[in-house]
C-alpha atoms as a PDB file:
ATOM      1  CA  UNK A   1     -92.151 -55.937 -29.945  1.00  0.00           C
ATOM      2  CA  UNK A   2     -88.952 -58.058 -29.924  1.00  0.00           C
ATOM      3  CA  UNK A   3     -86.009 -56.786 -32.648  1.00  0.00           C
ATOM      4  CA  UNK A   4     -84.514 -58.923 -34.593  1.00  0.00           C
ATOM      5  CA  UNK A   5     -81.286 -59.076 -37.202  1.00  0.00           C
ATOM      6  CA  UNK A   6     -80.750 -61.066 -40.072  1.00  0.00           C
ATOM      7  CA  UNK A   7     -83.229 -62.873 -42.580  1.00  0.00           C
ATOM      8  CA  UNK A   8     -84.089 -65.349 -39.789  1.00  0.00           C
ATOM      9  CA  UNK A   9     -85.327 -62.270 -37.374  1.00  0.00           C
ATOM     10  CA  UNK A  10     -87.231 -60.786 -39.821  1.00  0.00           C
ATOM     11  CA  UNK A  11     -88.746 -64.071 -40.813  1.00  0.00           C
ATOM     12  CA  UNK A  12     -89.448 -64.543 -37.218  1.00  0.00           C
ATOM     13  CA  UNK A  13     -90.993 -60.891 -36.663  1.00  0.00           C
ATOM     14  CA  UNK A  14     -93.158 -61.531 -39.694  1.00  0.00           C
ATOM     15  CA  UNK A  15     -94.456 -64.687 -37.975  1.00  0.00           C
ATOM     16  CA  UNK A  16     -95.380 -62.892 -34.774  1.00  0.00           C
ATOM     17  CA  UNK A  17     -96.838 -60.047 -36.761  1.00  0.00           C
ATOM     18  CA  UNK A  18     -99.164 -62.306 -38.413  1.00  0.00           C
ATOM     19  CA  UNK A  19     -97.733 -62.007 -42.093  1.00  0.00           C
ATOM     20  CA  UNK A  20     -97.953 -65.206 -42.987  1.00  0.00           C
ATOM     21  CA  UNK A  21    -101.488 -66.392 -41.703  1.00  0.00           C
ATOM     22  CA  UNK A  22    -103.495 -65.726 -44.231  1.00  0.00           C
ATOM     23  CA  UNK A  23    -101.578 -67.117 -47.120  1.00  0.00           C
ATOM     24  CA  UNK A  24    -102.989 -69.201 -49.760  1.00  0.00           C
ATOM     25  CA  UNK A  25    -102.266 -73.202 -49.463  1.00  0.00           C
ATOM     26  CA  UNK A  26    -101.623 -72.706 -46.019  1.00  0.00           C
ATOM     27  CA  UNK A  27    -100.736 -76.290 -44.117  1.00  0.00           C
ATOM     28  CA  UNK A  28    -100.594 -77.593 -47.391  1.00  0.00           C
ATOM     29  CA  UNK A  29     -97.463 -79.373 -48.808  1.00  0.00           C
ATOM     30  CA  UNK A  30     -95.995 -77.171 -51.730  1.00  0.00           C
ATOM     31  CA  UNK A  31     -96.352 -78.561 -55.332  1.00  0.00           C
ATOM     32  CA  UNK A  32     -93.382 -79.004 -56.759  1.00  0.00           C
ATOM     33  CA  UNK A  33     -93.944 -81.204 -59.783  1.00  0.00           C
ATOM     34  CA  UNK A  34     -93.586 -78.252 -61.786  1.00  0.00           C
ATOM     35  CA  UNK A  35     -90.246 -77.630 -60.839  1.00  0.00           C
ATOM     36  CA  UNK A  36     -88.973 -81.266 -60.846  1.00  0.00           C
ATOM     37  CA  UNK A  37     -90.064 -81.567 -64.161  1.00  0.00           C
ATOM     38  CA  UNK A  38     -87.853 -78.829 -65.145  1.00  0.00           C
ATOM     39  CA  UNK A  39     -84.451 -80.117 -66.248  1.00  0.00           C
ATOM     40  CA  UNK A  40     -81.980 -78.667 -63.301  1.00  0.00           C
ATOM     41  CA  UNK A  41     -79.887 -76.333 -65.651  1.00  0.00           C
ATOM     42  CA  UNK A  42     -83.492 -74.260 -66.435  1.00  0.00           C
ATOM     43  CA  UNK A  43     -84.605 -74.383 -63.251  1.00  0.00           C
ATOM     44  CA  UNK A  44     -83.432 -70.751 -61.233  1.00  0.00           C
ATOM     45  CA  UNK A  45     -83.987 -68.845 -64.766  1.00  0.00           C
ATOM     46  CA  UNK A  46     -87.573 -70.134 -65.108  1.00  0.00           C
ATOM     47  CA  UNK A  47     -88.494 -69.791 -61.747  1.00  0.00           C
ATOM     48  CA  UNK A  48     -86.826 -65.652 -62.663  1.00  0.00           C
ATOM     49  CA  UNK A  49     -88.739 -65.282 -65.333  1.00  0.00           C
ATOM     50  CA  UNK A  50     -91.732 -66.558 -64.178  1.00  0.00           C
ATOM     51  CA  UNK A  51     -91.793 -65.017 -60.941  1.00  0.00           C
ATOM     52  CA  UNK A  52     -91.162 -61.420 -63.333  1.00  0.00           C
ATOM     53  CA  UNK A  53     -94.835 -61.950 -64.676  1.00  0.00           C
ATOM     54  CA  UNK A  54     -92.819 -63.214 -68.135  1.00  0.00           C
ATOM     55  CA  UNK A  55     -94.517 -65.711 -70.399  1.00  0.00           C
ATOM     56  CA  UNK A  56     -93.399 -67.065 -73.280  1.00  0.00           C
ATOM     57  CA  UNK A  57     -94.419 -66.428 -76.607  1.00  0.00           C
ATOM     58  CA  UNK A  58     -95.957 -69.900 -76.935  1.00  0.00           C
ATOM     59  CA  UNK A  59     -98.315 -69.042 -74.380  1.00  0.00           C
ATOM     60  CA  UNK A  60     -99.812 -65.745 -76.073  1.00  0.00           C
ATOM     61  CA  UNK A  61     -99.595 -67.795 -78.901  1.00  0.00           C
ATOM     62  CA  UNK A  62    -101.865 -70.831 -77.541  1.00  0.00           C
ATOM     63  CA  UNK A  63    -104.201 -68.160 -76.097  1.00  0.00           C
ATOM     64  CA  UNK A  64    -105.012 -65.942 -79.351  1.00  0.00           C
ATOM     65  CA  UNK A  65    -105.378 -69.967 -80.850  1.00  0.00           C
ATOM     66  CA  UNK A  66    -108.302 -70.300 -78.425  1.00  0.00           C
ATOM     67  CA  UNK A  67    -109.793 -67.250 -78.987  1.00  0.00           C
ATOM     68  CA  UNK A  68    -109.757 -67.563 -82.549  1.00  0.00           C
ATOM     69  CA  UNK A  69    -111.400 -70.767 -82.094  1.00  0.00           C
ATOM     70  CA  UNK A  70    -114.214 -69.429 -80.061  1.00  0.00           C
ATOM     71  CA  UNK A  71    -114.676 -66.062 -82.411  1.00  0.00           C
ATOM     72  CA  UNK A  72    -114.955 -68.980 -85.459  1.00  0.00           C
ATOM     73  CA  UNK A  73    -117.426 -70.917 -84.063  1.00  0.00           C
ATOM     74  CA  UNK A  74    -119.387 -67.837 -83.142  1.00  0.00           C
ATOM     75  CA  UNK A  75    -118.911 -65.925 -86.749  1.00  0.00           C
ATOM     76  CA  UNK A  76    -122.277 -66.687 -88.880  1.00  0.00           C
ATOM     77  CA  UNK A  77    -120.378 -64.654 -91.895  1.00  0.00           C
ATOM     78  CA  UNK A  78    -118.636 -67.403 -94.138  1.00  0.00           C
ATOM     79  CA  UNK A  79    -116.406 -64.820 -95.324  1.00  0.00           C
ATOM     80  CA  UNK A  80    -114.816 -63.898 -92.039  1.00  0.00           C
ATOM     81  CA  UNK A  81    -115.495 -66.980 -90.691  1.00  0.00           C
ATOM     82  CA  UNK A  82    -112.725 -68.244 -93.589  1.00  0.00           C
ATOM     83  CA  UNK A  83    -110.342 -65.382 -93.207  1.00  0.00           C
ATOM     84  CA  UNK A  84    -110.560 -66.358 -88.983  1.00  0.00           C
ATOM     85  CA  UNK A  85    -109.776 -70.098 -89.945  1.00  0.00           C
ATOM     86  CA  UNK A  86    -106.893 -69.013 -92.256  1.00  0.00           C
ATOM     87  CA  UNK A  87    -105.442 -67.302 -89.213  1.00  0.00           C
ATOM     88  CA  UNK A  88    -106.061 -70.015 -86.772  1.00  0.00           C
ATOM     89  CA  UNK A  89    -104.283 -72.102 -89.503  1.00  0.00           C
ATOM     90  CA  UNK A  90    -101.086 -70.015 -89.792  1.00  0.00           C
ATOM     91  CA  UNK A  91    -100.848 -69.779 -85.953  1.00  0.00           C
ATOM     92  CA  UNK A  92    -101.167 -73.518 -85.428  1.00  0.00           C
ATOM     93  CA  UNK A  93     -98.501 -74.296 -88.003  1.00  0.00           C
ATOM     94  CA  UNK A  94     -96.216 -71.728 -86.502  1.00  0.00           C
ATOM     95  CA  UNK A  95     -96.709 -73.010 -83.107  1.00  0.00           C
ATOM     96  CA  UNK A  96     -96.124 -76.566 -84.374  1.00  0.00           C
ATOM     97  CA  UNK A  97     -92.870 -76.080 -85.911  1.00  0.00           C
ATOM     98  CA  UNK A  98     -92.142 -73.804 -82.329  1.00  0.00           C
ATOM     99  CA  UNK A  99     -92.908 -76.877 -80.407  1.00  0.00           C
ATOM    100  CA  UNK A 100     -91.130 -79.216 -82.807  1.00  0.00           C
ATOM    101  CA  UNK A 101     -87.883 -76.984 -82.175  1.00  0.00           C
ATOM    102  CA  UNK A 102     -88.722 -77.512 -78.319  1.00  0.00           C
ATOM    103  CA  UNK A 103     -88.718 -81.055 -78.721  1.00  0.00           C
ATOM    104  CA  UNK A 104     -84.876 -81.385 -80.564  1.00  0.00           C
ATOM    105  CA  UNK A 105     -83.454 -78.895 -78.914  1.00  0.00           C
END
């Protein structure tokens, strides 16, 4: 086993250990539309937060939209079925004026 110092040596012993052979997208070019999408001064803190496990708040918000379409559609009680749709309602009016905020700022 060869020793190596620096990044570049331990990048290199990874390689000849077999680290990297198995990695997902492997010999394919890296998608970086994402990330050129991103206007330049967001870029490093997204890619931080994001690489944290952090999501923003308009994502939980877009998901618990989605389930509370699903759990309407599937409620037979008119009752709940209206109090679910009131919710769903709220949310979506929340997240537009989020989004809206997005948009000027």
């Amino acid at each position: 086993m060869k020793i190596y110092e620096g990044v570049e040596g331990q990048i290199k012993a990874a390689i000849e250990r077999g680290d990297f052979d198995n990695l997902p997208n492997r010999g394919k070019p890296l998608d970086l539309s994402g990330w050129l999408k991103t206007p330049e001064h967001l870029r490093m803190s997204y890619s931080i937060l994001k690489n944290a496990g952090y999501k923003p708040s308009e994502v939980h918000t877009k998901k618990e939209m989605a389930t509370l379409r699903d759990m309407i559609e599937n409620e037979s009680d008119e009752e709940k079925k209206a109090r679910l749709l009131k919710k769903l309602s709220a949310l979506a009016i929340t997240d537009a004026i989020r989004m809206e905020r997005v948009r000027k700022s």
